[in-house]
N, C-alpha and C. Protein backbone atom coordinates (compact mmCIF):
# COMPACT_ATOMS: atom_id res chain seq x y z
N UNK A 1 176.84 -22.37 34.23
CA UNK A 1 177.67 -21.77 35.25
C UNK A 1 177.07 -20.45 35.66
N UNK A 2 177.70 -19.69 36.15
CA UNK A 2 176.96 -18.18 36.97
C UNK A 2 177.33 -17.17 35.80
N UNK A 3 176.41 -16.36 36.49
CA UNK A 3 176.72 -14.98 35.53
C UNK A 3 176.53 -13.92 36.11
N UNK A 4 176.72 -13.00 35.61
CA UNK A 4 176.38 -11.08 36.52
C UNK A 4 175.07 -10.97 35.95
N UNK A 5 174.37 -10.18 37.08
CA UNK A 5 173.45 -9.77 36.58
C UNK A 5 173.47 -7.99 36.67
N UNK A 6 172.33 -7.77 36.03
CA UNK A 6 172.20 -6.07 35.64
C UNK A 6 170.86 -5.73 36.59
N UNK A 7 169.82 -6.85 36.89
CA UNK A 7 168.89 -6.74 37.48
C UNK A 7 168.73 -7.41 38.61
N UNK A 8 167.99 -7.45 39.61
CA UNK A 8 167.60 -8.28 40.22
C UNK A 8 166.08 -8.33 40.58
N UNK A 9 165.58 -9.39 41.61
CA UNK A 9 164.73 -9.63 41.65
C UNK A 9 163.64 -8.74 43.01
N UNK A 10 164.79 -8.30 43.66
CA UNK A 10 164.78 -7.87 44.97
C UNK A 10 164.98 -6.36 45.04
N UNK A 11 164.66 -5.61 44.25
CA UNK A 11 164.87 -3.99 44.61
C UNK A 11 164.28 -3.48 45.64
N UNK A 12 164.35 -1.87 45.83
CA UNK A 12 164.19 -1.15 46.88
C UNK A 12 162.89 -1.31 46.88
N UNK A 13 162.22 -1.10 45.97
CA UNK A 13 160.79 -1.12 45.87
C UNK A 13 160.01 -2.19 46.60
N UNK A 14 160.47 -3.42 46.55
CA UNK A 14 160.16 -4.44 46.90
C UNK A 14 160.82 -5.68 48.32
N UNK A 15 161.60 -4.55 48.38
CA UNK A 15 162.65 -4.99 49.84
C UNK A 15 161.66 -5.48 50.94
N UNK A 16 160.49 -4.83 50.89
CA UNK A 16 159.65 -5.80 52.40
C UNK A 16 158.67 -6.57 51.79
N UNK A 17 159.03 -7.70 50.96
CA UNK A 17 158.44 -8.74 50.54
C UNK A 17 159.23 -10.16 49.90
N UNK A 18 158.79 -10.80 51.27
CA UNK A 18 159.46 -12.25 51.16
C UNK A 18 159.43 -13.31 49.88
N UNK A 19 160.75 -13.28 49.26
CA UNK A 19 160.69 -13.46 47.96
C UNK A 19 160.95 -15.50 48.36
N UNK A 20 161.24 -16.14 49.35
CA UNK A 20 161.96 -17.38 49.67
C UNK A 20 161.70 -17.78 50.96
N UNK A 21 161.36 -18.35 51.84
CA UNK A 21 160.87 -19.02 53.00
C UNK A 21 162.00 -19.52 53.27
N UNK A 22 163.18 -18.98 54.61
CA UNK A 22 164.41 -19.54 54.85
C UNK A 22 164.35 -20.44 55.36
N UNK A 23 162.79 -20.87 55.78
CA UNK A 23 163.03 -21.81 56.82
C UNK A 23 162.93 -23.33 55.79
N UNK A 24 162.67 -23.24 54.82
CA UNK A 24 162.73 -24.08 54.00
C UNK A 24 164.61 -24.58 53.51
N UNK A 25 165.47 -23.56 54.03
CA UNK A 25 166.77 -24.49 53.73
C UNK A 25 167.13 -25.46 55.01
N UNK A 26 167.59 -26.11 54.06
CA UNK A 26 168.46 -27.39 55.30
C UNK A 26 169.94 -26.62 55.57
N UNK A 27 169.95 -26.07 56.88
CA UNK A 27 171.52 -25.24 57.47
C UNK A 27 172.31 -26.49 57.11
N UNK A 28 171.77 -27.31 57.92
CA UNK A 28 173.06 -28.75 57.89
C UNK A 28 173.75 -29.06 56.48
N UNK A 29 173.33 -29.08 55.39
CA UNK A 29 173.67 -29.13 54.41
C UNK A 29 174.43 -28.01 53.31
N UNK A 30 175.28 -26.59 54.39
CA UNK A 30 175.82 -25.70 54.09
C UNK A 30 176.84 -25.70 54.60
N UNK A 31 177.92 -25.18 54.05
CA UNK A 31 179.08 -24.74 55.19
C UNK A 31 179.23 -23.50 55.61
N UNK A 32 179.03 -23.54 56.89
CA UNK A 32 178.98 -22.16 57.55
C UNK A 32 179.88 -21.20 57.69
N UNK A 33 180.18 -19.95 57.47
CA UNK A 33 181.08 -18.95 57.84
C UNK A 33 180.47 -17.98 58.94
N UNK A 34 181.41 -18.18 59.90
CA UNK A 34 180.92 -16.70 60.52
C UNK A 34 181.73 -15.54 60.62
N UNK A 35 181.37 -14.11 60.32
CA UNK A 35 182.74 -13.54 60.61
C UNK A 35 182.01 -12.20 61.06
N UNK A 36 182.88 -12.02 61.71
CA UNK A 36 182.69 -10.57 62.81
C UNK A 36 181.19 -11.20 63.53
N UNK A 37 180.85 -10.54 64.17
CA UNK A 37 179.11 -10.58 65.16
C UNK A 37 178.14 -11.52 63.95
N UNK A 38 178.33 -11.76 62.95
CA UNK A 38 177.67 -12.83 62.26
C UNK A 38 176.27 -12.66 62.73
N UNK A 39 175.92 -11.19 62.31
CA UNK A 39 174.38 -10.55 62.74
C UNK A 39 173.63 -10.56 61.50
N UNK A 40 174.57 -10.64 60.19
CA UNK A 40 173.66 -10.98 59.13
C UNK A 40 173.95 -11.40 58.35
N UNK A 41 172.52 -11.94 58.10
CA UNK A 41 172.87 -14.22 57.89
C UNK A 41 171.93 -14.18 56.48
N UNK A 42 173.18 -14.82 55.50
CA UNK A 42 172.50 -14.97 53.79
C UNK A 42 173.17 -16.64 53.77
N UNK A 43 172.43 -17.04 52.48
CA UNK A 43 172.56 -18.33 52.10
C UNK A 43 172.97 -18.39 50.43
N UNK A 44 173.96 -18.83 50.11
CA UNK A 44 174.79 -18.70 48.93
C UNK A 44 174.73 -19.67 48.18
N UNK A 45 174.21 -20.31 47.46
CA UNK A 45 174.26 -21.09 46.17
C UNK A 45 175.20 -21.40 45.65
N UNK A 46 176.36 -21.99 45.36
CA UNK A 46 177.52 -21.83 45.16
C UNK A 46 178.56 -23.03 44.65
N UNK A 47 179.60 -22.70 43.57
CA UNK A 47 180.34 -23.88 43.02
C UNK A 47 181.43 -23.30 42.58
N UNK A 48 182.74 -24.58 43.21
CA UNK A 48 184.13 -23.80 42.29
C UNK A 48 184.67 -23.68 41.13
N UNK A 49 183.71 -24.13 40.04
CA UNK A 49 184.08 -23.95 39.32
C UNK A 49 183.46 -23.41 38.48
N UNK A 50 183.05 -22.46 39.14
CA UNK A 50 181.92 -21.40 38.62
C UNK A 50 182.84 -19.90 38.86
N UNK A 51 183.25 -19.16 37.77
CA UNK A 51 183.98 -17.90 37.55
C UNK A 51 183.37 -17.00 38.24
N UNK A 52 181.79 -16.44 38.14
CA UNK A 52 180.97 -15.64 38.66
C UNK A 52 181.20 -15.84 40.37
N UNK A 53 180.92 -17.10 40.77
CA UNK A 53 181.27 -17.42 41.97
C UNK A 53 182.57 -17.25 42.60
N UNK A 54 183.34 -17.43 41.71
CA UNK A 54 184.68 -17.24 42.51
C UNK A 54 185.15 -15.41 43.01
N UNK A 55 184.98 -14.46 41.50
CA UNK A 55 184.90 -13.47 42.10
C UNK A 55 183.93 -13.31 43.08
N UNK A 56 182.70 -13.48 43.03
CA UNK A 56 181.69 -13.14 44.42
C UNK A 56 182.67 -13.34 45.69
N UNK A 57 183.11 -14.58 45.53
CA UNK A 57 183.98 -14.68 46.66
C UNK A 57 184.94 -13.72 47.31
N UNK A 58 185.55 -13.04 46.45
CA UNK A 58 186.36 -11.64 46.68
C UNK A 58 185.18 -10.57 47.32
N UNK A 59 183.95 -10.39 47.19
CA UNK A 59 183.10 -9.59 47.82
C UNK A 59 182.78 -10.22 49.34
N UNK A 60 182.57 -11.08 49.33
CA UNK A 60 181.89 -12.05 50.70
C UNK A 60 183.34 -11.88 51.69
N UNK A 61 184.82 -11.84 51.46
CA UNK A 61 185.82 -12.21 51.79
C UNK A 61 185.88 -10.84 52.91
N UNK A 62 185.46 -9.36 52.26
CA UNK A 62 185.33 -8.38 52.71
C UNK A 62 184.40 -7.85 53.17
N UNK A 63 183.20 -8.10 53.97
CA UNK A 63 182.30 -8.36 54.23
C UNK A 63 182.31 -8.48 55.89
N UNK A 64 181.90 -7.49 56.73
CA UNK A 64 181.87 -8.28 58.44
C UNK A 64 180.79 -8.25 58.78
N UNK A 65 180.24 -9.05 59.88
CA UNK A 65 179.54 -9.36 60.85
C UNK A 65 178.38 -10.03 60.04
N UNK A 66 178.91 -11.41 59.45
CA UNK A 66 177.84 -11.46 58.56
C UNK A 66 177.90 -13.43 58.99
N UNK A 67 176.87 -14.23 58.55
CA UNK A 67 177.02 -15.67 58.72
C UNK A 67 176.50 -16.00 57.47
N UNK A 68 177.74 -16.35 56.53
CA UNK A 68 177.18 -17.33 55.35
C UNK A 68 176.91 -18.40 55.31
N UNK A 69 176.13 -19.01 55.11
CA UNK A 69 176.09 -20.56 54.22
C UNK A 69 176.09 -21.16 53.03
N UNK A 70 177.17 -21.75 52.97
CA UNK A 70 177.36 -21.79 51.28
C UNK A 70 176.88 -23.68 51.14
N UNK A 71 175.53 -23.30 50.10
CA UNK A 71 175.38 -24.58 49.55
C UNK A 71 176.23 -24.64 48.13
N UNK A 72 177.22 -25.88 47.93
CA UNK A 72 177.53 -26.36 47.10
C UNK A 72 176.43 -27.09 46.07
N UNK A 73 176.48 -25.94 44.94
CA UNK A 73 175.31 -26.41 44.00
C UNK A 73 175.92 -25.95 42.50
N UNK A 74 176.69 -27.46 42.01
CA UNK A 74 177.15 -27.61 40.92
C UNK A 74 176.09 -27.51 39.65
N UNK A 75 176.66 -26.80 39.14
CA UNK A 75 175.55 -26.76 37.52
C UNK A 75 176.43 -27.63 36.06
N UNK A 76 177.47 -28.14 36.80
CA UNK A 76 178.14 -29.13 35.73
C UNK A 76 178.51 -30.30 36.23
N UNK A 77 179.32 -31.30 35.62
CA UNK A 77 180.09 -32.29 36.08
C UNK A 77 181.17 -31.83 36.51
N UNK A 78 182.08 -31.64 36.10
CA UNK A 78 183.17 -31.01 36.39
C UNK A 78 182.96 -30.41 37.96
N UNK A 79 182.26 -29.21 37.81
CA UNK A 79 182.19 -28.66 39.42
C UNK A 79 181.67 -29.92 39.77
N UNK A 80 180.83 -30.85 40.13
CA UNK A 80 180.23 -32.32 40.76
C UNK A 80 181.17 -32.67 41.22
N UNK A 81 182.21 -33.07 40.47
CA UNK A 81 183.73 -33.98 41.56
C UNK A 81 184.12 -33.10 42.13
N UNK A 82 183.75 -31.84 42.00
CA UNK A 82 185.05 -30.60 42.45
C UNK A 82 184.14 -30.53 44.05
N UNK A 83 183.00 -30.30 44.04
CA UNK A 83 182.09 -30.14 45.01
C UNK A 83 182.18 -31.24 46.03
N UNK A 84 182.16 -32.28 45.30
CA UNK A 84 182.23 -33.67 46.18
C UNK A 84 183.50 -33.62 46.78
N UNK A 85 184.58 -33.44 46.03
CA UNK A 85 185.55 -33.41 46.77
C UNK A 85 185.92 -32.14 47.63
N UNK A 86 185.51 -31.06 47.61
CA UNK A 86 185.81 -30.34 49.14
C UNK A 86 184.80 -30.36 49.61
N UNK A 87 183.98 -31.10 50.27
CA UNK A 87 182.85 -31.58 50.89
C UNK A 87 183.85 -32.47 51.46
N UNK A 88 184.14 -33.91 51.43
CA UNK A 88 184.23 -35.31 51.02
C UNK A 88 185.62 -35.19 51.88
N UNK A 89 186.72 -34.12 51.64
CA UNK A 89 187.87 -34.12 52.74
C UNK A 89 188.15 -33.47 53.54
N UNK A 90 187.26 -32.95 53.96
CA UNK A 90 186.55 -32.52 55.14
C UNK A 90 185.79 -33.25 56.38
N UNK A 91 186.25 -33.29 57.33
CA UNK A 91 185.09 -34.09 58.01
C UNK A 91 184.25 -32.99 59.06
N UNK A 92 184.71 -31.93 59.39
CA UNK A 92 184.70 -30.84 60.03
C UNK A 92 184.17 -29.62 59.17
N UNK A 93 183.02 -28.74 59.68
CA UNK A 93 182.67 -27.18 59.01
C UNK A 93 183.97 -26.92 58.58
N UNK A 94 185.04 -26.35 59.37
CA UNK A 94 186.30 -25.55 59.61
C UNK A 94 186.86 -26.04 58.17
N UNK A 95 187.20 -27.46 58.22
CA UNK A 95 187.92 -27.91 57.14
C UNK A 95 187.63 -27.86 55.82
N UNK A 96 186.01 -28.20 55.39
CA UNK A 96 184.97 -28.12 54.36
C UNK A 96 185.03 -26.35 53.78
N UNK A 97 185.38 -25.77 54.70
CA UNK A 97 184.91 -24.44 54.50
C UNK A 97 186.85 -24.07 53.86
N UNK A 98 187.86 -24.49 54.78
CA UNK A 98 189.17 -24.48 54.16
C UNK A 98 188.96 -24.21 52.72
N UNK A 99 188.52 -25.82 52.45
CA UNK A 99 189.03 -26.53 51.12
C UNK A 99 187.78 -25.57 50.40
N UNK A 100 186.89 -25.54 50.49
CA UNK A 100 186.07 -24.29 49.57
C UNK A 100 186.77 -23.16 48.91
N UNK A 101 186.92 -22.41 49.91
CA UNK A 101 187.88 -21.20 49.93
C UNK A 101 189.35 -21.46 49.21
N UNK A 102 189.73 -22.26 49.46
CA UNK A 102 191.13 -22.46 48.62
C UNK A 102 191.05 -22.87 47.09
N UNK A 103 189.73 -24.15 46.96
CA UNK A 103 189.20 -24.25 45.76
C UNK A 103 189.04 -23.01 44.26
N UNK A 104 188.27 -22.24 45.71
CA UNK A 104 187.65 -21.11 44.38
C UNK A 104 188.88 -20.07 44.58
N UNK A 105 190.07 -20.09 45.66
CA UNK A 105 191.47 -19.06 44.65
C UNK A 105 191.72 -19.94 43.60
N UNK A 106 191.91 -21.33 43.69
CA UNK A 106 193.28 -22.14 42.95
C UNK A 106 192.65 -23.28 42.19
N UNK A 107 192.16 -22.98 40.98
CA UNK A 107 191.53 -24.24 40.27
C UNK A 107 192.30 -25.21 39.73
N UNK A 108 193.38 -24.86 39.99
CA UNK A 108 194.17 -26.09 39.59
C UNK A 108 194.43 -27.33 41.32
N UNK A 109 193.79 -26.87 42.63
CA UNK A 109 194.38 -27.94 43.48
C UNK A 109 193.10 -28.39 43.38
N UNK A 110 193.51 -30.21 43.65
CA UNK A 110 192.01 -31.18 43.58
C UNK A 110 192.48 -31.49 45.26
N UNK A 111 191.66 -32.13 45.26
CA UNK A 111 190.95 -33.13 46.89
C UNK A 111 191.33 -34.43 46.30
N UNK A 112 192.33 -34.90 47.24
CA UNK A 112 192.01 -36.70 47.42
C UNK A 112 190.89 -36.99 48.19
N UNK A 113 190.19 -37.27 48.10
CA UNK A 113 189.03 -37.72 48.73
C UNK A 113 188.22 -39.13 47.99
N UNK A 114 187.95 -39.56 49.09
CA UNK A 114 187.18 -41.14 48.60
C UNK A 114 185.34 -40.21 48.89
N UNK A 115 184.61 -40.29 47.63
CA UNK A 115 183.20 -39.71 47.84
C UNK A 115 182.57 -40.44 49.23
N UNK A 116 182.11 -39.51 49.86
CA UNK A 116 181.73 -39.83 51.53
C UNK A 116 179.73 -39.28 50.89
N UNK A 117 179.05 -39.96 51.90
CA UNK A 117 177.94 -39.61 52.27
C UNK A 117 177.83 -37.47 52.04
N UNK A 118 177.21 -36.87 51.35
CA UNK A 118 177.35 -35.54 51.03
C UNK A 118 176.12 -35.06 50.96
N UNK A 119 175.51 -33.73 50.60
CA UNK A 119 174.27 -33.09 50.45
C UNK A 119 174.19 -32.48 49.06
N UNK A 120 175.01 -32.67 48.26
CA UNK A 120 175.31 -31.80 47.24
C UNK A 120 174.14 -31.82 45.81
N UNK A 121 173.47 -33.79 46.18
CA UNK A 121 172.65 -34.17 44.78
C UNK A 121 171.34 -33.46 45.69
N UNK A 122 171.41 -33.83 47.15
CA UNK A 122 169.98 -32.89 47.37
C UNK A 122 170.31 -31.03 47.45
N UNK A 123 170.71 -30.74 47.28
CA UNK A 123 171.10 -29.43 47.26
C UNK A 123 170.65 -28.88 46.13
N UNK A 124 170.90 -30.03 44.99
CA UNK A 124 170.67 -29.68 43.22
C UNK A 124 168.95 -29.78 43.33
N UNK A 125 168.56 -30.94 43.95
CA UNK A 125 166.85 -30.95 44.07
C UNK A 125 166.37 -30.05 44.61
N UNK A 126 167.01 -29.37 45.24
CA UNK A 126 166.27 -28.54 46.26
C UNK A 126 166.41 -26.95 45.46
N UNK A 127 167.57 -26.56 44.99
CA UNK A 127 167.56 -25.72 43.94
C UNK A 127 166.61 -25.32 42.92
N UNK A 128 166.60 -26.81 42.34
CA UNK A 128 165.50 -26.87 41.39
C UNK A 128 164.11 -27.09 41.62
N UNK A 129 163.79 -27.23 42.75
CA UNK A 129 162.60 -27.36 43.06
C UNK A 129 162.14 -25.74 43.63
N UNK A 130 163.63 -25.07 44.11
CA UNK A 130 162.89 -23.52 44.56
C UNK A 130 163.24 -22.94 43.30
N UNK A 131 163.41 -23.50 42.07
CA UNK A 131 163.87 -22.48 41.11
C UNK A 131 165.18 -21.52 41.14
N UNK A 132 166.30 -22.13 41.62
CA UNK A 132 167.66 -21.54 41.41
C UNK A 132 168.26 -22.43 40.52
N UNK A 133 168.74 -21.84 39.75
CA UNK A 133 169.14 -21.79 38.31
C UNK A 133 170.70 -21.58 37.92
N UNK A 134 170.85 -20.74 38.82
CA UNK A 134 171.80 -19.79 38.77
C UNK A 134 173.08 -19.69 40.16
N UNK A 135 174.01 -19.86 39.58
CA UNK A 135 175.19 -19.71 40.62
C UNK A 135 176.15 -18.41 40.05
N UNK A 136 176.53 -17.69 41.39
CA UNK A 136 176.06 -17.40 42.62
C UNK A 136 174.65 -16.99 42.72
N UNK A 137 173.57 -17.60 43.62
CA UNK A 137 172.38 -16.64 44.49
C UNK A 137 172.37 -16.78 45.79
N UNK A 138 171.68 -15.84 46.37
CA UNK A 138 172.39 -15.38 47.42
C UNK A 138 170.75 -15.16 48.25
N UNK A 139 170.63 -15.65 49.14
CA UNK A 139 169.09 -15.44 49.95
C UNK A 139 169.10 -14.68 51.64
N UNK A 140 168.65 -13.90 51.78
CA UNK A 140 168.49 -13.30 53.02
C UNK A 140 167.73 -13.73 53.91
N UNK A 141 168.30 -14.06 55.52
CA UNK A 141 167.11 -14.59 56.48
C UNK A 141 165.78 -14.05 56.03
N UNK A 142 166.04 -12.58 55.77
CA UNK A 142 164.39 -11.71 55.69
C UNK A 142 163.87 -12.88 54.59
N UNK A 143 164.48 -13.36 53.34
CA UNK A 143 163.39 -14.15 52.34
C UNK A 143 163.61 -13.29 51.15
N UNK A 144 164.71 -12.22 50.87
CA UNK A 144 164.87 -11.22 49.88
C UNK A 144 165.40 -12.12 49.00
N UNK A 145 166.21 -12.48 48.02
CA UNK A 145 166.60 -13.02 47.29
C UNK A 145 167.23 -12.15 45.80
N UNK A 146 168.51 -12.69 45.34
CA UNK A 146 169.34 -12.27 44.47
C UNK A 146 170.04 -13.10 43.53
N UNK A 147 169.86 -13.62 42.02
CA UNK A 147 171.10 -14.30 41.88
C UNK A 147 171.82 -13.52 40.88
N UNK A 148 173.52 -14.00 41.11
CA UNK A 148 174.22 -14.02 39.87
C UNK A 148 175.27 -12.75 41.54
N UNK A 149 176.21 -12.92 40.40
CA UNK A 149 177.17 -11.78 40.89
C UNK A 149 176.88 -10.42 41.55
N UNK A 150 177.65 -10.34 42.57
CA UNK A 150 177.24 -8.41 43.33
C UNK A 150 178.90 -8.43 43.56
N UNK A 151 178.69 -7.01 43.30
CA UNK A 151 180.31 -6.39 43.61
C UNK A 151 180.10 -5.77 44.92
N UNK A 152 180.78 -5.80 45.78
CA UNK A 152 180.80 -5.46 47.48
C UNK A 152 179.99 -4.37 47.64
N UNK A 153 180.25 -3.40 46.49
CA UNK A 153 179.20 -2.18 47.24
C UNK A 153 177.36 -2.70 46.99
N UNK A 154 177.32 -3.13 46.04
CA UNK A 154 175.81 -3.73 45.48
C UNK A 154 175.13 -4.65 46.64
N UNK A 155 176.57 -5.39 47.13
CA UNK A 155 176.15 -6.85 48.32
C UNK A 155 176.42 -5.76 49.66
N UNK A 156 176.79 -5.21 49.79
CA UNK A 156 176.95 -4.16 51.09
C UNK A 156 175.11 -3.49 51.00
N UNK A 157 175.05 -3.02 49.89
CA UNK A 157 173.70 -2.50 49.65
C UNK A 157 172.43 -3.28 49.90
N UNK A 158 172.44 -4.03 49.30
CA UNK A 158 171.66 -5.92 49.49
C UNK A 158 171.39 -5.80 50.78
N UNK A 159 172.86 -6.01 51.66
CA UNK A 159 172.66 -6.36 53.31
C UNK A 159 172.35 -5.88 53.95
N UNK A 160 172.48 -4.46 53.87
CA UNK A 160 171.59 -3.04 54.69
C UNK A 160 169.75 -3.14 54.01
N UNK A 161 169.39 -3.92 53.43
CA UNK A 161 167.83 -3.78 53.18
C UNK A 161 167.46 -2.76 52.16
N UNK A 162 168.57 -2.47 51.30
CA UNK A 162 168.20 -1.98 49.99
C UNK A 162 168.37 -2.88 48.82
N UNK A 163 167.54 -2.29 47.87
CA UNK A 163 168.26 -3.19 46.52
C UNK A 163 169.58 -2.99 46.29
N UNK A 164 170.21 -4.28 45.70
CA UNK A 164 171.61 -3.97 45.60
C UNK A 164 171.76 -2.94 44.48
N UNK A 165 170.86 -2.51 43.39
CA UNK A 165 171.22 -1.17 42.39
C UNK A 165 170.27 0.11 42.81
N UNK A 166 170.21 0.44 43.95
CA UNK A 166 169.73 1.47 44.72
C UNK A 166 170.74 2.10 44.48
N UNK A 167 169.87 3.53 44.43
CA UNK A 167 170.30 5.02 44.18
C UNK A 167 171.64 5.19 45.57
């Protein structure tokens, strides 16, 4: 499952060097948020039944003018049905993105859902093939890259083009 981190990979020092090739994610296979001018655009790694993830979520929630994409990328079974199913009763971004968001307040509501056609087992290949490991990580159009937990000021920091543990 996720964890906090103390470090990252992406400091100030190293902020103008492309740690991830964005053009290597599949958008289609995310659910999109946009909120406010959605002028800056990260890609989230992400599962509900992942603790680390769910608080992150309280950071991302407060957050404007930003466009997430959250790949659903289970690191258990458990999150697997959980993933499949707010994917799966959804047929719509809008709705997919609902049932996400409600997921990671309320771990006790499930999805009726019959498993539909999803991205979630390539999501896990594709993880593991770029070496994410870890839920929450979090990737910047620039190619900066972060995983594990940021508390709003760290991910506020992140998004302005500093390291998130900048002075």
């Amino acid at each position: 499952m996720g964890m906090q981190v103390n470090a990252i990979a992406s400091d100030s020092s190293f902020s103008d060097i492309p740690y991830f090739n964005w053009k290597a994610l599949r958008l289609a296979d995310a659910i999109k948020d946009v909120k406010g001018d959605g002028s800056r655009v990260i890609a989230v790694f992400t599962e509900p039944e992942c603790g680390y993830c769910r608080k992150y979520e309280k950071s991302l929630e407060k957050v404007d003018n930003v466009t997430i994409y959250r790949f659903l990328m289970p690191l258990e079974q458990k999150s697997m049905r959980r993933s499949i199913g707010v994917w799966c009763s959804g047929t719509t971004n809008a709705e997919r993105l609902e049932n996400l968001l409600v997921a990671m307040r309320d771990r006790s509501v499930s999805f009726a859902a019959d498993a539909c056609a999803n991205p979630i087992a390539q999501n896990m290949r594709f993880g593991k093939q770029h070496e994410i490991y870890l839920t929450p990580t979090t990737i910047g159009a620039d190619g900066r890259l972060v995983q594990g937990y940021l508390p709003l000021a760290n991910l506020e920091k992140w998004l302005s083009g500093k390291g998130a543990f900048a002075p």
